[in-house]
C-alpha atoms as a PDB file:
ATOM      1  CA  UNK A   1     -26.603  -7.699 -17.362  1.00  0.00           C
ATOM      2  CA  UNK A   2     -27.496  -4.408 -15.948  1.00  0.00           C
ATOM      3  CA  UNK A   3     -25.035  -2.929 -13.430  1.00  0.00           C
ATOM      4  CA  UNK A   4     -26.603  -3.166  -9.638  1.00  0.00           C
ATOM      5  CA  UNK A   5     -27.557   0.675  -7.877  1.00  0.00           C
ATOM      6  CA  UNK A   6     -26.277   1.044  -4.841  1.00  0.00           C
ATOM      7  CA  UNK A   7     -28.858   1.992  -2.156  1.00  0.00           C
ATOM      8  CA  UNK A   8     -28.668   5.532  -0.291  1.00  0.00           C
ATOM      9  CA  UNK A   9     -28.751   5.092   3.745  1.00  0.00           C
ATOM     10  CA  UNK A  10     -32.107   4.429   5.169  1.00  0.00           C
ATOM     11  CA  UNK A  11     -33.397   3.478   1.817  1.00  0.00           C
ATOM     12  CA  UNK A  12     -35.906   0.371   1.995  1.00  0.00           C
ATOM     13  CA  UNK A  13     -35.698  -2.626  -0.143  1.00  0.00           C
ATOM     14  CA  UNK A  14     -37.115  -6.062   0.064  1.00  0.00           C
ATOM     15  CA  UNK A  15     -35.469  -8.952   0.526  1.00  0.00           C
ATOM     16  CA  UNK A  16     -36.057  -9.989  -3.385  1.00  0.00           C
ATOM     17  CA  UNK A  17     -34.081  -6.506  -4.120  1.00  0.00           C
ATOM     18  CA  UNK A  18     -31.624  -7.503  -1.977  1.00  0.00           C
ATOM     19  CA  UNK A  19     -31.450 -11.124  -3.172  1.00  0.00           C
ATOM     20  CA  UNK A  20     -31.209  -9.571  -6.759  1.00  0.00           C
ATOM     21  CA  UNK A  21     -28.430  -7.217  -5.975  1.00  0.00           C
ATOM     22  CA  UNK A  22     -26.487  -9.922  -4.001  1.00  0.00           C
ATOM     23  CA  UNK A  23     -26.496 -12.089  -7.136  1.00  0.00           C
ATOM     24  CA  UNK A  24     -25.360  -9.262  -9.731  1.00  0.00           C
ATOM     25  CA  UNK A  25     -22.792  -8.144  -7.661  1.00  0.00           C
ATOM     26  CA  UNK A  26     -21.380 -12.024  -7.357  1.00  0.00           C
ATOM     27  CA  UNK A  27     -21.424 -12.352 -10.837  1.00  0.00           C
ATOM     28  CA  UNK A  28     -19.974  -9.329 -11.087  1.00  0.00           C
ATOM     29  CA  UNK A  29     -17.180 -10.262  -8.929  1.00  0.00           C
ATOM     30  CA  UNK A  30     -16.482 -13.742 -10.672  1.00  0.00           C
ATOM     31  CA  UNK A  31     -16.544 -11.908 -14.133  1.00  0.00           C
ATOM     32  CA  UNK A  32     -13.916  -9.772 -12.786  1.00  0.00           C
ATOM     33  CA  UNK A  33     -11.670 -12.859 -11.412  1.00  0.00           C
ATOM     34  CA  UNK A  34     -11.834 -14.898 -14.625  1.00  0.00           C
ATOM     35  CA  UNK A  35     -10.866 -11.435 -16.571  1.00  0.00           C
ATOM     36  CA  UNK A  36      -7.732 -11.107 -13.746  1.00  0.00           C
ATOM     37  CA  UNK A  37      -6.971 -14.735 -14.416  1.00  0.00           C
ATOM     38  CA  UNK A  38      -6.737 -14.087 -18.369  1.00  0.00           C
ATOM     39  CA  UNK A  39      -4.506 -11.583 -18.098  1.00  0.00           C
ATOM     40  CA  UNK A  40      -2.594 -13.193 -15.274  1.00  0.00           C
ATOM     41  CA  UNK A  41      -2.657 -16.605 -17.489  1.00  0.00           C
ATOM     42  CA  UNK A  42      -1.808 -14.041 -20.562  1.00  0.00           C
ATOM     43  CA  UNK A  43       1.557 -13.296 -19.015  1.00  0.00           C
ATOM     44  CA  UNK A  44       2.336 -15.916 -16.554  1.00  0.00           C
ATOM     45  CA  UNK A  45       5.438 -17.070 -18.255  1.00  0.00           C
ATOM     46  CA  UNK A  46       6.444 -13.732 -17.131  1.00  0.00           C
ATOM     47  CA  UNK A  47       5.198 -13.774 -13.658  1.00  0.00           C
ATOM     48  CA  UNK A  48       6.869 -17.257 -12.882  1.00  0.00           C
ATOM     49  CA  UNK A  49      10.214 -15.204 -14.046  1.00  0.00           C
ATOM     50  CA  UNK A  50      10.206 -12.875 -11.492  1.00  0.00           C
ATOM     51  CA  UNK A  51       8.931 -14.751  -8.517  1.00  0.00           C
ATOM     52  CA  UNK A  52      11.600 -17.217 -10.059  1.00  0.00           C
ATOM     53  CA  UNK A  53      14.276 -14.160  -9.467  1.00  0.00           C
ATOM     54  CA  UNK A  54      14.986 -14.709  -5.333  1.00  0.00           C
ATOM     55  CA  UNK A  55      16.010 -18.451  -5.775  1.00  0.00           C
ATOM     56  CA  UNK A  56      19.936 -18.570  -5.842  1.00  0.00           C
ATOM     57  CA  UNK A  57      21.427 -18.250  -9.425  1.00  0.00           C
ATOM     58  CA  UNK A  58      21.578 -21.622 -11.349  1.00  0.00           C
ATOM     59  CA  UNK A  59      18.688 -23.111  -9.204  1.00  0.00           C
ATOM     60  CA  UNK A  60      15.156 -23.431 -11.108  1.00  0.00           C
ATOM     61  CA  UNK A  61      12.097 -25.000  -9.658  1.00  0.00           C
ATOM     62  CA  UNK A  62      10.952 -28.347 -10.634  1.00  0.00           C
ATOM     63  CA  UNK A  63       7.990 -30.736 -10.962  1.00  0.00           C
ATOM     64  CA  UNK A  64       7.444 -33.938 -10.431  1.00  0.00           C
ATOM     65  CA  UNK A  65       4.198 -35.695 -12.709  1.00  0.00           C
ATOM     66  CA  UNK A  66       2.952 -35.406 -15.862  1.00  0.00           C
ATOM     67  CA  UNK A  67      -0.139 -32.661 -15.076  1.00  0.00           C
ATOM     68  CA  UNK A  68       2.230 -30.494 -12.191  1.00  0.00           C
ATOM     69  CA  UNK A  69       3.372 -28.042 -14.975  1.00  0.00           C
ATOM     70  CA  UNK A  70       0.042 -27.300 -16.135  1.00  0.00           C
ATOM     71  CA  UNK A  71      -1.822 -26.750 -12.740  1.00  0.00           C
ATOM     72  CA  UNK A  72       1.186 -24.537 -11.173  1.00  0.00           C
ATOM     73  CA  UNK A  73       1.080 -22.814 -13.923  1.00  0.00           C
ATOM     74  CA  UNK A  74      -2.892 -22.758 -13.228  1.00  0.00           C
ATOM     75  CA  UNK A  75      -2.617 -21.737 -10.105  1.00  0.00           C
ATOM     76  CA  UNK A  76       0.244 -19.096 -10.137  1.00  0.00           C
ATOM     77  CA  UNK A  77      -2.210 -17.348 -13.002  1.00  0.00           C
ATOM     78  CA  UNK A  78      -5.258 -18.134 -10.343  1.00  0.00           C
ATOM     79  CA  UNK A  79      -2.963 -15.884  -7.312  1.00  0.00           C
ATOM     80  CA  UNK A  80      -2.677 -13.159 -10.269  1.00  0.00           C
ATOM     81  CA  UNK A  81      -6.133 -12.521 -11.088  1.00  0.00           C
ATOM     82  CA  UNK A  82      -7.102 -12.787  -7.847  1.00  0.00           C
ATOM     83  CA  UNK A  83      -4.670  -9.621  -7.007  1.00  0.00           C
ATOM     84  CA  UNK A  84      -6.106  -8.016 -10.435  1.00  0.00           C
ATOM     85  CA  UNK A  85      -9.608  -8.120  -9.670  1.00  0.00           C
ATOM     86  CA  UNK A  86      -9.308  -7.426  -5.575  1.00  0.00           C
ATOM     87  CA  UNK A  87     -10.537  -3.969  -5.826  1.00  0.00           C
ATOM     88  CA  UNK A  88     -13.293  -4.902  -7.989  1.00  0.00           C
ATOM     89  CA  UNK A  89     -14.071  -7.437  -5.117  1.00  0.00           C
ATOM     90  CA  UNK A  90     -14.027  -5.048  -2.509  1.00  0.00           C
ATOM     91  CA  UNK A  91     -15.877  -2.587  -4.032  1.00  0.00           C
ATOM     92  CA  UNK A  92     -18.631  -4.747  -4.542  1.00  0.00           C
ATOM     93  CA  UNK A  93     -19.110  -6.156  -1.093  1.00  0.00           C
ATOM     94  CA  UNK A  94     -18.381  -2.274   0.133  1.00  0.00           C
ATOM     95  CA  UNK A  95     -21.460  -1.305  -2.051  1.00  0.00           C
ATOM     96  CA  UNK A  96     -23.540  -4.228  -0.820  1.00  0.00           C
ATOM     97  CA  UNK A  97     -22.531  -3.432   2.504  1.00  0.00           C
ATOM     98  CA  UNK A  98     -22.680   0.851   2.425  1.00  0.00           C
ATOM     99  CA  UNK A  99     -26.107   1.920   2.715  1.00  0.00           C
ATOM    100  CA  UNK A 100     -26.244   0.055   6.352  1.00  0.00           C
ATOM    101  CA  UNK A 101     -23.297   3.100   7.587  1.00  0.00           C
ATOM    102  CA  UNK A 102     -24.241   6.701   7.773  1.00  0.00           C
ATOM    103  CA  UNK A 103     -22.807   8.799   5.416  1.00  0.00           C
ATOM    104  CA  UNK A 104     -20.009  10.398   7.929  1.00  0.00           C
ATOM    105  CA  UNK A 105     -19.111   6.436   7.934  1.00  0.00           C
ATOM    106  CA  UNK A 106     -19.163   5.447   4.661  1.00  0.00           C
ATOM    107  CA  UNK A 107     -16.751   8.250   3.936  1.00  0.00           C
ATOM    108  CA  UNK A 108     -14.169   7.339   6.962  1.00  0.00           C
ATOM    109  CA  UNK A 109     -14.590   3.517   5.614  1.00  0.00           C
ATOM    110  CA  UNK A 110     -13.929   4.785   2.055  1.00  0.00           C
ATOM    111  CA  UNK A 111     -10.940   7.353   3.360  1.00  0.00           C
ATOM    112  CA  UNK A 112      -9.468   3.607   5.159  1.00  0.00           C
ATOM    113  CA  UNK A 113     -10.036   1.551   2.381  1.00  0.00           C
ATOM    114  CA  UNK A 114      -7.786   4.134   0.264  1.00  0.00           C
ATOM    115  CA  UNK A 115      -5.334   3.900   2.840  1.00  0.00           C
ATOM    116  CA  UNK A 116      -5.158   0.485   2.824  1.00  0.00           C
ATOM    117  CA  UNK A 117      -5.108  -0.367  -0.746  1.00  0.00           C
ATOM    118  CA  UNK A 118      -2.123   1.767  -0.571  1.00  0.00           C
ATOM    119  CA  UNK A 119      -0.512   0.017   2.663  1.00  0.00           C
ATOM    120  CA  UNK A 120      -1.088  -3.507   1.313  1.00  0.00           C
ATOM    121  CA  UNK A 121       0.510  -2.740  -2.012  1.00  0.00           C
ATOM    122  CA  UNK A 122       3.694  -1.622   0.115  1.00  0.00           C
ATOM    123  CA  UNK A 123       3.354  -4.645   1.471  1.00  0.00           C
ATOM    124  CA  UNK A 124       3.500  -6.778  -1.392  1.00  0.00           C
ATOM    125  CA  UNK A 125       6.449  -4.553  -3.035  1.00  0.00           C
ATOM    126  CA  UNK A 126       8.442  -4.573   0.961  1.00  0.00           C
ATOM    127  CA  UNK A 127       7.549  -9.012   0.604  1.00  0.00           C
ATOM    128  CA  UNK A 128       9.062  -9.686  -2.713  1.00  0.00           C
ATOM    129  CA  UNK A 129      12.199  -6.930  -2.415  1.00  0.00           C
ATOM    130  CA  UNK A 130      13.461  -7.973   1.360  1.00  0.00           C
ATOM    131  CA  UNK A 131      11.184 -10.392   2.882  1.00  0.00           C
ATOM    132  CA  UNK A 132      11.695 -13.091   0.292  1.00  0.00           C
ATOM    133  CA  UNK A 133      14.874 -13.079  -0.914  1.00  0.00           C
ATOM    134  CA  UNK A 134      15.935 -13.049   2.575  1.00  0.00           C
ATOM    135  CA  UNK A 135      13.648 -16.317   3.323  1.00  0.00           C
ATOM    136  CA  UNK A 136      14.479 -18.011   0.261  1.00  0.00           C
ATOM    137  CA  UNK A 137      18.477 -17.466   0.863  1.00  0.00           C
ATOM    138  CA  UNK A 138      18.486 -18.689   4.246  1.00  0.00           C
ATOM    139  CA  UNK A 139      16.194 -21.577   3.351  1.00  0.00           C
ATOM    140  CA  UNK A 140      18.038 -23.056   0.373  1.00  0.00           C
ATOM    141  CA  UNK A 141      21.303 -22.929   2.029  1.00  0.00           C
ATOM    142  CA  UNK A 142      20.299 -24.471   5.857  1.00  0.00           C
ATOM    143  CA  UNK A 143      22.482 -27.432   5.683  1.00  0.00           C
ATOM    144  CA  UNK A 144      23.262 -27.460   2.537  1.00  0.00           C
ATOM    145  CA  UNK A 145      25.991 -29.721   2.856  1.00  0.00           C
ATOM    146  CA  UNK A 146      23.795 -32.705   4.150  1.00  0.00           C
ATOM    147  CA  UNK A 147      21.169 -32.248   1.662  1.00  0.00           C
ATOM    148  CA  UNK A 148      20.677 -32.374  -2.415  1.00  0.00           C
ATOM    149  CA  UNK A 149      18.375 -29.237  -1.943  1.00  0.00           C
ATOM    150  CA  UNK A 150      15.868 -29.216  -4.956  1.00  0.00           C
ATOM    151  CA  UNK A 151      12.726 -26.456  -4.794  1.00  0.00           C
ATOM    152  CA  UNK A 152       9.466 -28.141  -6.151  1.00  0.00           C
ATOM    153  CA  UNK A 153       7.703 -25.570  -8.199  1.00  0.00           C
ATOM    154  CA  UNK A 154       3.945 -25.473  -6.545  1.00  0.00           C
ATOM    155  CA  UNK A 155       5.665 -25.510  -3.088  1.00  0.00           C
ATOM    156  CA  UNK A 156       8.114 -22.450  -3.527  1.00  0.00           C
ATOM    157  CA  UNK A 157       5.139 -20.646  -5.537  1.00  0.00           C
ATOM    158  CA  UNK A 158       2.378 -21.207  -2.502  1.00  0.00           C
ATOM    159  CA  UNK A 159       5.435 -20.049   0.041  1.00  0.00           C
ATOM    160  CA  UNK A 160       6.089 -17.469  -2.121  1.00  0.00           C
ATOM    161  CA  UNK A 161       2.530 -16.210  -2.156  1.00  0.00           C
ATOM    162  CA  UNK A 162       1.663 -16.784   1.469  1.00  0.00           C
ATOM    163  CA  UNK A 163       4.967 -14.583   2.324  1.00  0.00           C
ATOM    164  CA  UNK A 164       3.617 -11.776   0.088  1.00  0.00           C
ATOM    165  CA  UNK A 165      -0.212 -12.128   1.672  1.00  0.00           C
ATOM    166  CA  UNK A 166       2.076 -12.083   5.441  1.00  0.00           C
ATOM    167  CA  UNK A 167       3.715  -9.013   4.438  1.00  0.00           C
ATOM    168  CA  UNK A 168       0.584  -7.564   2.993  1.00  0.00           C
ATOM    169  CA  UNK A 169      -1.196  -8.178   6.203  1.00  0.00           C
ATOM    170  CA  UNK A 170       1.585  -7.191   8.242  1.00  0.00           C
ATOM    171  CA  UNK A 171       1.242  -3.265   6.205  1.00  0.00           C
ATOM    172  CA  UNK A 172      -2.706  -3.505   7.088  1.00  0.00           C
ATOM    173  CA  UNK A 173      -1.694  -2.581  11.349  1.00  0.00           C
ATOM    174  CA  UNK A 174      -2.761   1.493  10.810  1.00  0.00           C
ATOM    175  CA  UNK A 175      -6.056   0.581   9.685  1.00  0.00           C
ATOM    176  CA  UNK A 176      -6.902  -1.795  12.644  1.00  0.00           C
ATOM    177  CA  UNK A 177      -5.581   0.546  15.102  1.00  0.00           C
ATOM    178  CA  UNK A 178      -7.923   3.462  13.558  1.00  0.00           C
ATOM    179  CA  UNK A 179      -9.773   1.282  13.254  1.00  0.00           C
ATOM    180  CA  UNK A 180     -10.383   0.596  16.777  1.00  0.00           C
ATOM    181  CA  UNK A 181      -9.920   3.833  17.837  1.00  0.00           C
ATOM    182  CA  UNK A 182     -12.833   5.447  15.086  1.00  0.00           C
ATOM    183  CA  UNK A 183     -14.845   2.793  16.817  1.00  0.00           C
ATOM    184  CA  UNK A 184     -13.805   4.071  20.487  1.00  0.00           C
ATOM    185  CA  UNK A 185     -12.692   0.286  21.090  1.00  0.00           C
ATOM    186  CA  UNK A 186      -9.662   1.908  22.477  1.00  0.00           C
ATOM    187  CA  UNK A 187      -8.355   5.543  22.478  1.00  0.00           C
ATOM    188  CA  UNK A 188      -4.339   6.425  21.580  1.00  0.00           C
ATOM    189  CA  UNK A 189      -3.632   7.145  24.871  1.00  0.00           C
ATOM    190  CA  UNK A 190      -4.649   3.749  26.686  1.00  0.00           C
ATOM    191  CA  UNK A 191      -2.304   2.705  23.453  1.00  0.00           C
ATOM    192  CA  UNK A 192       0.489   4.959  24.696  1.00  0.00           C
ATOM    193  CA  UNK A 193       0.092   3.596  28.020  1.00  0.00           C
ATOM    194  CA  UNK A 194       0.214  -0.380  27.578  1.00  0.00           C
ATOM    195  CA  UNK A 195       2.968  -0.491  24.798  1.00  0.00           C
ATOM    196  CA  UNK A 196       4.782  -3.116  26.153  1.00  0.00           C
ATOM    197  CA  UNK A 197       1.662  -4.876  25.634  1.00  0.00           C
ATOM    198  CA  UNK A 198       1.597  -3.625  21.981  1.00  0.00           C
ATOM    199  CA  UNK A 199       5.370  -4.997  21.437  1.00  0.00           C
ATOM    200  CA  UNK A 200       4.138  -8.453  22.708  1.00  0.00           C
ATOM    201  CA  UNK A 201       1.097  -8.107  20.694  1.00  0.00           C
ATOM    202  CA  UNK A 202       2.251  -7.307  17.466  1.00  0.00           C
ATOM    203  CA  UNK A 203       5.757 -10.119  17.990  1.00  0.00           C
ATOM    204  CA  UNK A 204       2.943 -12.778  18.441  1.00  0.00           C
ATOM    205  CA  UNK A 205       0.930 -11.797  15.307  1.00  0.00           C
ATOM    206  CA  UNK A 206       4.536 -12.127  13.356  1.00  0.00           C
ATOM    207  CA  UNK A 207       5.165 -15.382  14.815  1.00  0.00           C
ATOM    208  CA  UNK A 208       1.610 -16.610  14.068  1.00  0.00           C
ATOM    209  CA  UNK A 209       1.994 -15.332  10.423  1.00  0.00           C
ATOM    210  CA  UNK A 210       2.854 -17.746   7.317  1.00  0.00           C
ATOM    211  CA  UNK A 211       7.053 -18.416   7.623  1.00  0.00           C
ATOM    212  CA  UNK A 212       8.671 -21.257   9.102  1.00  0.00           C
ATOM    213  CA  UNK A 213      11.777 -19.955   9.517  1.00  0.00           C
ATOM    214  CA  UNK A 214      13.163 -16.975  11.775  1.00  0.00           C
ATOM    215  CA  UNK A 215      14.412 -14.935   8.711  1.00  0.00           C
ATOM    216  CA  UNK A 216      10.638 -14.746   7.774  1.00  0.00           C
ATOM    217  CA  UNK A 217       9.328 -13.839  11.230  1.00  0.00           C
ATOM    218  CA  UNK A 218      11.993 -11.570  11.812  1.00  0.00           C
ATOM    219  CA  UNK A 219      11.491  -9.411   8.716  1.00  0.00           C
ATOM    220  CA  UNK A 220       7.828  -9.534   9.535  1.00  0.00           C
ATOM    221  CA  UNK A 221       7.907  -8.643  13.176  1.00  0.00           C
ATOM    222  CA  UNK A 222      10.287  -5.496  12.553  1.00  0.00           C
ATOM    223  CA  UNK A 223       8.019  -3.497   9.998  1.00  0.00           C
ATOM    224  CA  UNK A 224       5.182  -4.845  12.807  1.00  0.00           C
ATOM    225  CA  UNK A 225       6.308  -3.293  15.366  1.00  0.00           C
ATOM    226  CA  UNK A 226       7.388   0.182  13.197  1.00  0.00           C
ATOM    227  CA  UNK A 227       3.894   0.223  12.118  1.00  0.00           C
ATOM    228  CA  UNK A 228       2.717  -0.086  15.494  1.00  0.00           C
ATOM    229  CA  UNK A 229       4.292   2.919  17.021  1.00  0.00           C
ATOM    230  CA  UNK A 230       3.909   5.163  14.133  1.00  0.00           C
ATOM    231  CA  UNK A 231      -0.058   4.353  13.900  1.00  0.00           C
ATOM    232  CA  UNK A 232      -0.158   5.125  17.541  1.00  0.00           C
ATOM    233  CA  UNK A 233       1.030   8.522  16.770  1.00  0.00           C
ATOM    234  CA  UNK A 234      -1.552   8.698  13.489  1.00  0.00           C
ATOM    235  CA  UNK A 235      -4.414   7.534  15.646  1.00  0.00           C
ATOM    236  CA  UNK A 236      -3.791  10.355  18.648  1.00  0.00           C
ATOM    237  CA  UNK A 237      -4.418  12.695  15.809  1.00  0.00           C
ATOM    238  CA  UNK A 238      -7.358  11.792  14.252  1.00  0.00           C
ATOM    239  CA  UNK A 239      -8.837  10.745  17.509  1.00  0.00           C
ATOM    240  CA  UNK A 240      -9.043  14.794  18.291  1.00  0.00           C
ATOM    241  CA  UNK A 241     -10.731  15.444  14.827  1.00  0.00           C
ATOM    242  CA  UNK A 242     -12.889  12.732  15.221  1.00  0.00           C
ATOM    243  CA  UNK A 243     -13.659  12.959  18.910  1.00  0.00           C
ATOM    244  CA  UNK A 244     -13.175  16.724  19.622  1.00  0.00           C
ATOM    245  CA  UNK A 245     -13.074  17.871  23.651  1.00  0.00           C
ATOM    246  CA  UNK A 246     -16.101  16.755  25.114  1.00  0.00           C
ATOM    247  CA  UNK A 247     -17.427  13.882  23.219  1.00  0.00           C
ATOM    248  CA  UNK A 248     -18.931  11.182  24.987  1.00  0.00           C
ATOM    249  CA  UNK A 249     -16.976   8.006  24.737  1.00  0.00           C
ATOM    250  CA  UNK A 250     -18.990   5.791  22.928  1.00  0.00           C
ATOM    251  CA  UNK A 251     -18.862   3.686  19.903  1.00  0.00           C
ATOM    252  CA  UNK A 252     -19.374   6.301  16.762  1.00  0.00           C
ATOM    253  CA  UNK A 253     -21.393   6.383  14.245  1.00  0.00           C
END
């Protein structure tokens, strides 16, 4: 299979060539999921051992049926590769996407993309050190003298993954403020100036976010809000390199 060019801005194609690309770039994309899942299958033993590592000491998960094992263990590999082959992902549908955005775009898109590959994987790290154990503590122990408290394996794995994808998320607030303000949506100063707004903004998005129980949301809403104010203060100054004295204000290129 020959790799897929990426088109330069303004360069025509027809809609076969597009069609084409499209298709390579799927494949490409699947090839590179099923290669994450391998290696995530590979050393899943592993991987089950340290999202394993929050629950209190002495308490393992278990299953219930004869094919549970297999298909947690499936789908715990599945959650792997997918985080493996993300960037391949995203660089795909970026290079699908790229020749549509000027070049001055494509290289603020590419600068955010960095920036956020980089945010999301503080994410993950800030879910599994402090968000989770936290969760998992206060979960296992609510009342635990009226209940026999087991933790079924696929259910503490899929809360353990959609706290890690919250968290991840939660990291990802910079880019949709610059976001915003590259796109002259809003400008740091209108930011500055509704911030109690912001605060009831960004508690909402925590409480709407994956977590049932207030440990979650709080540990959530707290980097939230930090990540508010400090990419209020990030976007006031690239909103004067980007829009220097004088610009018009509208949307940019």
């Amino acid at each position: 299979m020959r790799l897929p060019r990426r088109l330069r801005h303004g360069e025509e194609a027809t809609l076969v060539e597009h069609l084409d690309e499209l298709r390579t770039r799927l494949i490409i994309a699947l090839l590179a999921l099923a290669a994450g899942f391998s290696v995530g299958y590979a050393f899943h033993a592993r991987l089950i051992h340290w999202l394993n590592a929050p629950l209190p000491a002495g308490k393992e998960p278990v299953t219930f049926g004869v094919a549970e094992p297999f298909m947690t263990s499936f789908v715990v590999s599945l959650y792997a590769g997918f985080v493996l082959a993300l960037p391949v992902i995203l660089w795909q549908v970026w290079a699908f996407l790229a020749p549509a955005f000027g070049p001055q775009a494509q290289r603020t898109v590419s600068a955010l993309t960095a920036f956020a590959s980089l945010l999301a994987a503080g994410g993950l790290l800030f879910g599994y050190f402090l968000v989770l154990p936290a969760a998992v503590h206060f979960l296992t122990n609510f009342d635990s003298s009226l209940y026999n408290i087991q933790v079924r394996a696929k259910d503490y794995y899929s809360f353990a993954a959609l706290v890690e994808l919250a968290t991840a998320v939660v990291f990802e607030v910079p880019i949709v403020v610059l976001g915003l303000v590259r796109l002259r949506v809003v400008t740091a100063e209108k930011l500055r100036r509704n911030w109690k707004i912001g605060i009831v903004t960004m508690t909402a998005v925590a409480v709407a976010l994956p977590g049932v129980d207030p440990v979650t949301t709080c540990f959530e809403a707290v980097p939230l809000l930090v990540l508010y104010a400090g990419s209020v203060a990030l976007a006031a100054v690239f909103e004067r390199r980007w829009f220097p004295a004088g610009t018009p204000a509208v949307a940019a290129e």
